[in-house]
C-alpha atoms as a PDB file:
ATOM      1  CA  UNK A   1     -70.125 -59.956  14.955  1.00  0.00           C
ATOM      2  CA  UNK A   2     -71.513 -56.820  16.599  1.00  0.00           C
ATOM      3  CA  UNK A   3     -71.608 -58.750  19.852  1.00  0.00           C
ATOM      4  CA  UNK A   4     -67.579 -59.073  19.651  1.00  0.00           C
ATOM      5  CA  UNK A   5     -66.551 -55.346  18.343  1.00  0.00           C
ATOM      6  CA  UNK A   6     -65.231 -54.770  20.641  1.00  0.00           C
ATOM      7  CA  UNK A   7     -62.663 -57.469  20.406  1.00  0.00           C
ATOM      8  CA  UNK A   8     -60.568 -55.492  17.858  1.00  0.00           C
ATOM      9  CA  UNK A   9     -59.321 -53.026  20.217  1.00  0.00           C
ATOM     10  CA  UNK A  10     -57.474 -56.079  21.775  1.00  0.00           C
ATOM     11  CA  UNK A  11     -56.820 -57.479  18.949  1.00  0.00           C
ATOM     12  CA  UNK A  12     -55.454 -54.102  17.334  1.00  0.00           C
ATOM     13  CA  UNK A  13     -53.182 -53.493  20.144  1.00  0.00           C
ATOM     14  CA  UNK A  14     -51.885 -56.712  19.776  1.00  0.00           C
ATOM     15  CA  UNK A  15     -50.725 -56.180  15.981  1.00  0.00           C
ATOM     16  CA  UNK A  16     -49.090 -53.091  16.885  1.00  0.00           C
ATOM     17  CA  UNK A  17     -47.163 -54.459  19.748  1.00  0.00           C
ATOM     18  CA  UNK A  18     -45.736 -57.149  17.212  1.00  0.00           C
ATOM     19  CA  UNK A  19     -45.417 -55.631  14.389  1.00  0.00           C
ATOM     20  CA  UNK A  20     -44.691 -51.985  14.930  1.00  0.00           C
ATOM     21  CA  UNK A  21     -40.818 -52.659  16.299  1.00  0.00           C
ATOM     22  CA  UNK A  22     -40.792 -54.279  12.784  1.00  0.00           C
ATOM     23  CA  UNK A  23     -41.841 -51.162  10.781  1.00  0.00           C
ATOM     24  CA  UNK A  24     -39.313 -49.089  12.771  1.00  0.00           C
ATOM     25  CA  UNK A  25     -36.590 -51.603  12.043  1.00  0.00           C
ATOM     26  CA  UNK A  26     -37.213 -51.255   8.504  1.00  0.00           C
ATOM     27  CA  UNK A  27     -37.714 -47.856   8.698  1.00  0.00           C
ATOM     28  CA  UNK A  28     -34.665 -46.670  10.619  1.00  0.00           C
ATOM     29  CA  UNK A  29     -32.676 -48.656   8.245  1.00  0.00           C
ATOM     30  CA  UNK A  30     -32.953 -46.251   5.459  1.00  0.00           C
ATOM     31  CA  UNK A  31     -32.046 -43.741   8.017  1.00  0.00           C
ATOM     32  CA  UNK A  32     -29.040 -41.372   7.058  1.00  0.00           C
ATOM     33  CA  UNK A  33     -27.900 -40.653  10.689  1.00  0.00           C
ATOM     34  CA  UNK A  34     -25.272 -43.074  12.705  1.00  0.00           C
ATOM     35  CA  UNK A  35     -27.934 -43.110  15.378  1.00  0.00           C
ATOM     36  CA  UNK A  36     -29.912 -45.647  14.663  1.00  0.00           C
ATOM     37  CA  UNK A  37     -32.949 -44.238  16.312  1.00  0.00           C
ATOM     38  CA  UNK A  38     -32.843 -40.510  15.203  1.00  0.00           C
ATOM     39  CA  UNK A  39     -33.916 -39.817  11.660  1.00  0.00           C
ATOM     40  CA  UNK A  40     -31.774 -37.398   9.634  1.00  0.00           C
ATOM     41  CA  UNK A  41     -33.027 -38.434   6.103  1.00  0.00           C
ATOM     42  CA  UNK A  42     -33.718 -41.117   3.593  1.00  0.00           C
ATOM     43  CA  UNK A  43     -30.705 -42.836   2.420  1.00  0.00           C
ATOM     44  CA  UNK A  44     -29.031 -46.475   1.153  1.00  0.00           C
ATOM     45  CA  UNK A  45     -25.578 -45.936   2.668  1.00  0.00           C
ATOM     46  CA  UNK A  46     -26.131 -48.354   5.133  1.00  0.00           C
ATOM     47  CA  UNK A  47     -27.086 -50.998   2.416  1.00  0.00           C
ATOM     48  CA  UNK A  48     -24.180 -49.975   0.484  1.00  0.00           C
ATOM     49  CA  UNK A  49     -21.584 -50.493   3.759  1.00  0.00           C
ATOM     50  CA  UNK A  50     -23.630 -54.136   4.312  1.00  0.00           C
ATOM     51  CA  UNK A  51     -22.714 -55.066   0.777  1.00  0.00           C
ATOM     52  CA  UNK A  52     -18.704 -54.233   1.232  1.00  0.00           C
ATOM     53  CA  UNK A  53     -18.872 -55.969   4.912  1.00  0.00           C
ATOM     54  CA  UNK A  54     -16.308 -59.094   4.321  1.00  0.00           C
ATOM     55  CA  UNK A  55     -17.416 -60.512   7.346  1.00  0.00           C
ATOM     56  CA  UNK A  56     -21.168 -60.188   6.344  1.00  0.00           C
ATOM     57  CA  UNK A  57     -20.674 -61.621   3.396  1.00  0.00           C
ATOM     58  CA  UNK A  58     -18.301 -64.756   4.318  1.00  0.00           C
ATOM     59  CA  UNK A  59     -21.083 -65.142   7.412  1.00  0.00           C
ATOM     60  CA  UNK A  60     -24.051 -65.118   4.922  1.00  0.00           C
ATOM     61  CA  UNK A  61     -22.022 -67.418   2.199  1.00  0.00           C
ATOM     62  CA  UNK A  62     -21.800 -70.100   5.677  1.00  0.00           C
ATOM     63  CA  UNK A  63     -25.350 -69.203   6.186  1.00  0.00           C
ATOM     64  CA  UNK A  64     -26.772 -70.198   3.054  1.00  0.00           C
ATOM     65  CA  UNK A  65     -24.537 -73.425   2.605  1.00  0.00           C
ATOM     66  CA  UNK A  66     -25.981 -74.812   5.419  1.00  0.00           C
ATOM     67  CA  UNK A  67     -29.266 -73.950   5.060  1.00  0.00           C
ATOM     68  CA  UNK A  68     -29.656 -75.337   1.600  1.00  0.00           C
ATOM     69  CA  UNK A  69     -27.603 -78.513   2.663  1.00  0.00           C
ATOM     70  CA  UNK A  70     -29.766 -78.867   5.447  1.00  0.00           C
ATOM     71  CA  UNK A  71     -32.862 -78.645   3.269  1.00  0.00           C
ATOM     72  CA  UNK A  72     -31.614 -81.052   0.928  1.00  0.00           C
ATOM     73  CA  UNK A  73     -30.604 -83.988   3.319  1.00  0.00           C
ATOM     74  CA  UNK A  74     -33.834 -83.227   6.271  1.00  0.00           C
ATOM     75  CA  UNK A  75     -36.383 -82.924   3.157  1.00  0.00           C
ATOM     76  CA  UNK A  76     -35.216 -86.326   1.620  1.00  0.00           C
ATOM     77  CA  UNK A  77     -34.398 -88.045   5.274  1.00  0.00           C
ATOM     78  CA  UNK A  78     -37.611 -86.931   7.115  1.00  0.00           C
ATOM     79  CA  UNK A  79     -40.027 -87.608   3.554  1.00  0.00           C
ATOM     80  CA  UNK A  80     -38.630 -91.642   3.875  1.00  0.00           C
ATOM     81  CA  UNK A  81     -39.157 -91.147   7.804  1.00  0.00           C
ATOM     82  CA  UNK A  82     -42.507 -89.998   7.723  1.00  0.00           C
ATOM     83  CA  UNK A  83     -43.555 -92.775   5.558  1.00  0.00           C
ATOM     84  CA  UNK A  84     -41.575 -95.193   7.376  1.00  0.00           C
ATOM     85  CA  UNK A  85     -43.880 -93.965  10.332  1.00  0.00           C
ATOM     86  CA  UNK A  86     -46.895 -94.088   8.633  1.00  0.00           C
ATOM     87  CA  UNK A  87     -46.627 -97.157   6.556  1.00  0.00           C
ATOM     88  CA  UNK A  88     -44.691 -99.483   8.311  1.00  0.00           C
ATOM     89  CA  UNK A  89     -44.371 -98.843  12.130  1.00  0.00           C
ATOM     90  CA  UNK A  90     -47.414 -97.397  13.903  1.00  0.00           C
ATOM     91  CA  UNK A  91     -45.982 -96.908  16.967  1.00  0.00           C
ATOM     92  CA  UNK A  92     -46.855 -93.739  18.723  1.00  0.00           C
ATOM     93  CA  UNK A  93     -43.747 -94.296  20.824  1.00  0.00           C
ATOM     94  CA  UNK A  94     -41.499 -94.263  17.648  1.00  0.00           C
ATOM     95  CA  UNK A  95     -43.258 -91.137  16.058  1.00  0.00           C
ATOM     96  CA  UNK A  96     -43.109 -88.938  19.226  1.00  0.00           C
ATOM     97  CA  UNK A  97     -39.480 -89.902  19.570  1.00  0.00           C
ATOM     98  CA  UNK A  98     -39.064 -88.905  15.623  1.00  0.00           C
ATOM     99  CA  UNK A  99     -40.620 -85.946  16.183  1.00  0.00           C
ATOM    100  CA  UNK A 100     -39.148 -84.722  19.568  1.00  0.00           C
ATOM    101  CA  UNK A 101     -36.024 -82.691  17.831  1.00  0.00           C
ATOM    102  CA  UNK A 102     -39.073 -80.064  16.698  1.00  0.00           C
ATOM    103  CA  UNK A 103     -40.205 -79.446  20.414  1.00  0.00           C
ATOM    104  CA  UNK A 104     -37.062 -80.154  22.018  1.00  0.00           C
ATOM    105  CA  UNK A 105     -35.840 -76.497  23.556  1.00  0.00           C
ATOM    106  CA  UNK A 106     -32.912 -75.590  21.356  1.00  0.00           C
ATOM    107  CA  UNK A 107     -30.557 -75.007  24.400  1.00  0.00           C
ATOM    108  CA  UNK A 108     -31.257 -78.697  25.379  1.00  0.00           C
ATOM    109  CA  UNK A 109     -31.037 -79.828  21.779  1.00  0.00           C
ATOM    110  CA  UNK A 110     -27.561 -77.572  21.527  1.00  0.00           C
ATOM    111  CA  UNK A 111     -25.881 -78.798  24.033  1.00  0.00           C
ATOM    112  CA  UNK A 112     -26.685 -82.811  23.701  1.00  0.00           C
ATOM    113  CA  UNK A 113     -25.426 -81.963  20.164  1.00  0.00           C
ATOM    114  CA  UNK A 114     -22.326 -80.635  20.898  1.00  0.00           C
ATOM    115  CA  UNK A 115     -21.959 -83.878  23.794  1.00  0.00           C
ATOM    116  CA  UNK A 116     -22.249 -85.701  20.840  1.00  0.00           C
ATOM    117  CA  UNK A 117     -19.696 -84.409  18.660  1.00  0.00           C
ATOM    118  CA  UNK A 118     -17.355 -84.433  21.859  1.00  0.00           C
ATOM    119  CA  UNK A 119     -17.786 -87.466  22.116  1.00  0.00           C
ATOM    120  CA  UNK A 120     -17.054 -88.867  19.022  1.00  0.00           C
ATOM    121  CA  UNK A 121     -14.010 -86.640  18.131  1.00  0.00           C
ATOM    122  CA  UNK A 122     -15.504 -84.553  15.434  1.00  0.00           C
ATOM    123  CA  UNK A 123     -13.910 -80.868  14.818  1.00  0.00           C
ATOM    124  CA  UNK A 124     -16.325 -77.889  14.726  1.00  0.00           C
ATOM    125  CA  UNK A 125     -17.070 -76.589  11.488  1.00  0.00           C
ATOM    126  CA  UNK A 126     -19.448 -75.661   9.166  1.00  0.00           C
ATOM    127  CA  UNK A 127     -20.297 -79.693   8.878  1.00  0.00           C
ATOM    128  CA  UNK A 128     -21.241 -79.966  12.569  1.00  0.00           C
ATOM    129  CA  UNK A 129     -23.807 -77.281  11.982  1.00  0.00           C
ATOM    130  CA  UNK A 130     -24.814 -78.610   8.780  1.00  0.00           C
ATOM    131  CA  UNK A 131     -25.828 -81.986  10.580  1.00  0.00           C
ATOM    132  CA  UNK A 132     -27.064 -80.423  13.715  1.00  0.00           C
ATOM    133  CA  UNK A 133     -29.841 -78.735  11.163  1.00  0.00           C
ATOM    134  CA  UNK A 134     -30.497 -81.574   9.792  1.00  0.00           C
ATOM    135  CA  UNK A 135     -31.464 -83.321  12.855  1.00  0.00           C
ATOM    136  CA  UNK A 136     -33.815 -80.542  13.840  1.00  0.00           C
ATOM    137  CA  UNK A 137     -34.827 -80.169   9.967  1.00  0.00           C
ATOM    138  CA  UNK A 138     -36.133 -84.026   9.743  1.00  0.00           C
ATOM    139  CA  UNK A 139     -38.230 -83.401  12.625  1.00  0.00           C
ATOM    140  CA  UNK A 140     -39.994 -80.552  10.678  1.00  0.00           C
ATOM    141  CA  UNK A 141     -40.448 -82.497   7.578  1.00  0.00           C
ATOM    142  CA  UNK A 142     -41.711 -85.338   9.191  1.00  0.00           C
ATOM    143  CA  UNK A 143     -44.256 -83.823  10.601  1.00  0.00           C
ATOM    144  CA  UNK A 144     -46.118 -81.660   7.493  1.00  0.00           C
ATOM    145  CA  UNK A 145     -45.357 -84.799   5.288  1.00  0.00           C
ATOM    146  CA  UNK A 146     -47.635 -87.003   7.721  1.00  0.00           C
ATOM    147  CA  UNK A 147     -50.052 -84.689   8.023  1.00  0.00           C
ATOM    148  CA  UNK A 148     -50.111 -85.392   4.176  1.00  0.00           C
ATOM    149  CA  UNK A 149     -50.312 -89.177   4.340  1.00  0.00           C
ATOM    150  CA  UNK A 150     -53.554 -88.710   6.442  1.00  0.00           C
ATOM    151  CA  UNK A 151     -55.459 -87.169   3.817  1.00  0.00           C
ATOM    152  CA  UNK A 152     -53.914 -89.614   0.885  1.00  0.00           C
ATOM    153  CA  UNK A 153     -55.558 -92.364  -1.059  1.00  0.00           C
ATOM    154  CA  UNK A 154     -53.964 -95.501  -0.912  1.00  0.00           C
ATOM    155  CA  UNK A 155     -55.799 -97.071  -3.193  1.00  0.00           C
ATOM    156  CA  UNK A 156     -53.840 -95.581  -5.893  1.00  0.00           C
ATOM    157  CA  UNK A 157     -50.809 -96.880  -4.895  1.00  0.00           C
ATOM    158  CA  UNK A 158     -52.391-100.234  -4.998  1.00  0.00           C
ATOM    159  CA  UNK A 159     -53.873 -99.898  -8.578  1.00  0.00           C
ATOM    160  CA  UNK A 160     -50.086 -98.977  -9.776  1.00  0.00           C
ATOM    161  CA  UNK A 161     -49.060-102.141  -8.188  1.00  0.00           C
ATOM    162  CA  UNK A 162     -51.890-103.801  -9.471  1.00  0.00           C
ATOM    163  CA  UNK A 163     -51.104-102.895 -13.016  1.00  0.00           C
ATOM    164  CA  UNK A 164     -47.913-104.423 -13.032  1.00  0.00           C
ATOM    165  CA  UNK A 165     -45.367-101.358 -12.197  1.00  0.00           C
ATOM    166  CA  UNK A 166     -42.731-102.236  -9.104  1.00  0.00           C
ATOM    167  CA  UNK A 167     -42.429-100.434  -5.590  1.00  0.00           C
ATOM    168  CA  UNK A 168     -39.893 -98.181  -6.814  1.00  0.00           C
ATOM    169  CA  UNK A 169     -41.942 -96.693  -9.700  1.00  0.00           C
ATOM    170  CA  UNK A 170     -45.007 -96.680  -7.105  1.00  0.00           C
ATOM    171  CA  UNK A 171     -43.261 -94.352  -5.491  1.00  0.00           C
ATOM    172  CA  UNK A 172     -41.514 -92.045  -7.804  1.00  0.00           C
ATOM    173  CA  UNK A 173     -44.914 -91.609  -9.969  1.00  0.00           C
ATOM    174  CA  UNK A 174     -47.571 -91.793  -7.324  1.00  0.00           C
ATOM    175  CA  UNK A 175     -46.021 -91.103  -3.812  1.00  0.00           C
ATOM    176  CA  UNK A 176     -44.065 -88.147  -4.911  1.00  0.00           C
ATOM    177  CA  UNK A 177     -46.264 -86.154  -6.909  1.00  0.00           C
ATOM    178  CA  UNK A 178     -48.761 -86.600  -4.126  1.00  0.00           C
ATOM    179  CA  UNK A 179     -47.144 -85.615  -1.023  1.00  0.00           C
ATOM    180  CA  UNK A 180     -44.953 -82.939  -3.035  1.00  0.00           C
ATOM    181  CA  UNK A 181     -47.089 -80.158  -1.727  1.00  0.00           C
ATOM    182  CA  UNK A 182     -46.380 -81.137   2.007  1.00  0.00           C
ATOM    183  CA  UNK A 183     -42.476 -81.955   0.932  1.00  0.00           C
ATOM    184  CA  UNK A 184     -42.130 -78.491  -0.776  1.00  0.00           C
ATOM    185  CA  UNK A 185     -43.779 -77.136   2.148  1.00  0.00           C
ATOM    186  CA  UNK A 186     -41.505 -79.055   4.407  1.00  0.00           C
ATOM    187  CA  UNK A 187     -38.558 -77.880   2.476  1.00  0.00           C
ATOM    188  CA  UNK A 188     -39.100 -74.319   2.435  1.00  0.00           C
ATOM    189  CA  UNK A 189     -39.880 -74.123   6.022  1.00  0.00           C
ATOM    190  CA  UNK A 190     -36.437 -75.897   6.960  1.00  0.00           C
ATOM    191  CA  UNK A 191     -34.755 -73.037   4.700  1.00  0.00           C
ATOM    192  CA  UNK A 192     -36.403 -70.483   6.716  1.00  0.00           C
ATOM    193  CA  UNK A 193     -35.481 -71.911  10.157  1.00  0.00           C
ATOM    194  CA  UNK A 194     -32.035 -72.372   8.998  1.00  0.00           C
ATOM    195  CA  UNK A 195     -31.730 -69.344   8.074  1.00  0.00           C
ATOM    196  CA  UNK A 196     -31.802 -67.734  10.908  1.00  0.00           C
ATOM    197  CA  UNK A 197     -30.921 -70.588  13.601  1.00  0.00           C
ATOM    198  CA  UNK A 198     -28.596 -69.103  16.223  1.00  0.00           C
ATOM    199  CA  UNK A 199     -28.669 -71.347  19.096  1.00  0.00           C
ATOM    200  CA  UNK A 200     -27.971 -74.508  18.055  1.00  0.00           C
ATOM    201  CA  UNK A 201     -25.108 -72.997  15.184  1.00  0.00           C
ATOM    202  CA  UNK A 202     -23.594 -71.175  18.276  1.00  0.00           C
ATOM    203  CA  UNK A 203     -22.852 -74.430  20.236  1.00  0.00           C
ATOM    204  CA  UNK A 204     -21.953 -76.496  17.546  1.00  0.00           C
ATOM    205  CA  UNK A 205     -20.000 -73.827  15.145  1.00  0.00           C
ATOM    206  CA  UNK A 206     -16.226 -73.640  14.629  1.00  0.00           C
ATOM    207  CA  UNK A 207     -14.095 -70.222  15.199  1.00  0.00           C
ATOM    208  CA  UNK A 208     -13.580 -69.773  12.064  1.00  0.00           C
ATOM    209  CA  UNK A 209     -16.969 -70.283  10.262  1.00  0.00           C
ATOM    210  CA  UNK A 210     -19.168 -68.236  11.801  1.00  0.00           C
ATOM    211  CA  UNK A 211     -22.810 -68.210  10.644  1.00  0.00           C
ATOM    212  CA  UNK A 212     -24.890 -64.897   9.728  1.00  0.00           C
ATOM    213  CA  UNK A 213     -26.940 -65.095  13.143  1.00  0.00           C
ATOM    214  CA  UNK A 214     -23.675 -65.556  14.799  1.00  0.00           C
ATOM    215  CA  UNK A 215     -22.061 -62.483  12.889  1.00  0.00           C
ATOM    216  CA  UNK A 216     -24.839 -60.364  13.982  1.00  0.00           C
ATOM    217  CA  UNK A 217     -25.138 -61.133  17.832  1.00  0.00           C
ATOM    218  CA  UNK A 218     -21.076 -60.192  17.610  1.00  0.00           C
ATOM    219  CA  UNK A 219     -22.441 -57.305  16.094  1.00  0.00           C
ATOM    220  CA  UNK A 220     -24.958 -56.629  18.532  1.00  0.00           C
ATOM    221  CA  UNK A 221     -23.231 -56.780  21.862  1.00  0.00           C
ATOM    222  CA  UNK A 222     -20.885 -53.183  20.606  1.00  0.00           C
ATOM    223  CA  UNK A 223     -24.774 -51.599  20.161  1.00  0.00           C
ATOM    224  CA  UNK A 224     -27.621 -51.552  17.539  1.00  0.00           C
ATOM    225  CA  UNK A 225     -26.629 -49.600  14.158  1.00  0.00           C
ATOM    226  CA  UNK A 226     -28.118 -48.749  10.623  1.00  0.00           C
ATOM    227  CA  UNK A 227     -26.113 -51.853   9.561  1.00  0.00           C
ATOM    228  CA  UNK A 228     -27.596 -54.328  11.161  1.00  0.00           C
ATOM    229  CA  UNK A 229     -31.245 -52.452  10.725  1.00  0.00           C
ATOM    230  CA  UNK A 230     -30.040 -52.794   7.183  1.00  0.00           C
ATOM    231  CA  UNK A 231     -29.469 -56.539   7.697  1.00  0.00           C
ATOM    232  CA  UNK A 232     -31.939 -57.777   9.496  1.00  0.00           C
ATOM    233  CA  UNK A 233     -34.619 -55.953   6.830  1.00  0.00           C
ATOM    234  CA  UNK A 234     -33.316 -57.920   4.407  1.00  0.00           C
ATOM    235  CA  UNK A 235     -33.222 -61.002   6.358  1.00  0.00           C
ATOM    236  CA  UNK A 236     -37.224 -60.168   6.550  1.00  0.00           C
ATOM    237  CA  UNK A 237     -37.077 -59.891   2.882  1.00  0.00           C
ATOM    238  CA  UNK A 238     -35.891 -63.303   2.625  1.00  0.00           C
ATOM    239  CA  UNK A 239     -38.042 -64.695   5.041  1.00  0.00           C
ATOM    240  CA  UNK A 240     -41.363 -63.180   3.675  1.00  0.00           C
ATOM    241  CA  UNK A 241     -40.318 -64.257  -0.210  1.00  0.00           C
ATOM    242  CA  UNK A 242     -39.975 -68.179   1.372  1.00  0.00           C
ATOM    243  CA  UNK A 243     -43.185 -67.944   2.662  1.00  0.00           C
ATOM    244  CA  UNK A 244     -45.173 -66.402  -0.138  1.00  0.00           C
ATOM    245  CA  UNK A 245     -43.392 -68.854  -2.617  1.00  0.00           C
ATOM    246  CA  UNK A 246     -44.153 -71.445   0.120  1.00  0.00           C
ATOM    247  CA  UNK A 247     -48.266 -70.697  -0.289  1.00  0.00           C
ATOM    248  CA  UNK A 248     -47.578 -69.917  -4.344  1.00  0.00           C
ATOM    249  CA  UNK A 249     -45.783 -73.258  -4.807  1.00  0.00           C
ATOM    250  CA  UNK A 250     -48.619 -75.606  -2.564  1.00  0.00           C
ATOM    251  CA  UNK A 251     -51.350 -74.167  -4.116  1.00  0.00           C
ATOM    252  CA  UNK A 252     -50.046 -74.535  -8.043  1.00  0.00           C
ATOM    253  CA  UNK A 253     -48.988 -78.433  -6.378  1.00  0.00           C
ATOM    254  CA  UNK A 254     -52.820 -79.253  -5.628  1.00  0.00           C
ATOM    255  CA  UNK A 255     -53.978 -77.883  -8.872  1.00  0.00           C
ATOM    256  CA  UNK A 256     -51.922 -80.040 -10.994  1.00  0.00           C
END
């Protein structure tokens, strides 16, 4: 270790380049100046202003229906996918296909989406976005929930079936409870990246039901202010209390 010191210089300066601009976010958000980047004082007006924002709050309402939608339908579709992969098609063809919606670059994912939709007639809304997440979502799911099946005993699904109880209960008493820590962790990480998707929800959003990371770039193009400081700390709120129940939630899953 004293060979490599001096490795934490590096490793230092690499900290503060990505977290500093993150502290003065959060900081300059509880500034009481209308320049956002010259401090005048400690205040919550901003937070105050964010709360009476109607378009703020209709954008995060939209935000959070289709993020817990999206958890919902990718958690349960990419769970039966991932076992589907696993247990019945061993193909790496299939599985890298499966997976590709998770590497895909979201402007190439956007726009075949939106092709799609075109192309079938379907009207931008809220839905469209709602199943565009889902597609990505799956992908996500999928892969933490095989990572699971790699480490999981079989044979207990056999001795269920052995003693008599029928594929369905198999899986609702011994496939469940044993992957749950990967689905939970699958779950909360679609929640998170739905939360703050903008590229695919731009392409594939109606007028008229805009999205929170949509509300905010609309925002951003007139100039940063204490608002959106105020916003986007609490969006880190969010995302750090997913996480944290994320680790909180796996580890009390392995110890039961």
């Amino acid at each position: 270790m004293r060979r490599v010191g001096w490795l934490a210089l590096p490793l230092w300066l690499t900290y503060a380049f990505l977290y500093l601009p993150i502290v003065v976010l959060v900081v300059m958000s509880f500034n009481a100046s209308k320049t956002p980047y010259a401090w005048k004082g400690f205040s919550l007006q901003w937070y105050r202003e964010l709360m009476s924002d109607d378009l703020i709050r209709q954008g995060f309402i939209n935000t959070l229906i289709v993020a817990v939608g999206a958890t919902v339908l990718a958690t349960a579709l990419g769970t039966l996918l991932a076992i589907g992969i696993n247990r019945y098609v061993h193909s790496a063809l299939v599985e890298a296909y499966s997976l590709a919606p998770a590497i895909i670059p979201d402007l190439a994912l956007a726009i075949g989406l939106l092709a799609t939709f075109a192309l079938v007639g379907v009207t931008l809304g809220l839905h469209t976005v709602l199943l565009a997440h889902v597609v990505f979502g799956m992908a996500f799911v999928a892969a933490v929930v095989l990572a699971r099946l790699g480490h999981q005993d079989q044979s207990l699904e056999e001795a269920s079936r052995d003693l008599g109880a029928g594929p369905i209960s198999t899986f609702w008493r011994i496939t469940v409870p044993g992957l749950m820590p990967a689905i939970v962790a699958g779950a909360l990480l679609v929640f998170t990246l739905s939360l703050d998707e903008f590229v695919i929800a731009y392409f594939t959003d109606g007028p008229s039901t805009p999205t929170l990371p949509i509300v905010i770039y609309s925002m951003v193009r007139f100039g940063v202010t204490p608002e959106i400081n105020a916003l986007a700390a609490l969006l880190l709120l969010v995302s750090f209390t997913v996480v944290i129940s994320a680790q909180r939630i796996t580890k009390l899953t392995d110890a039961l």
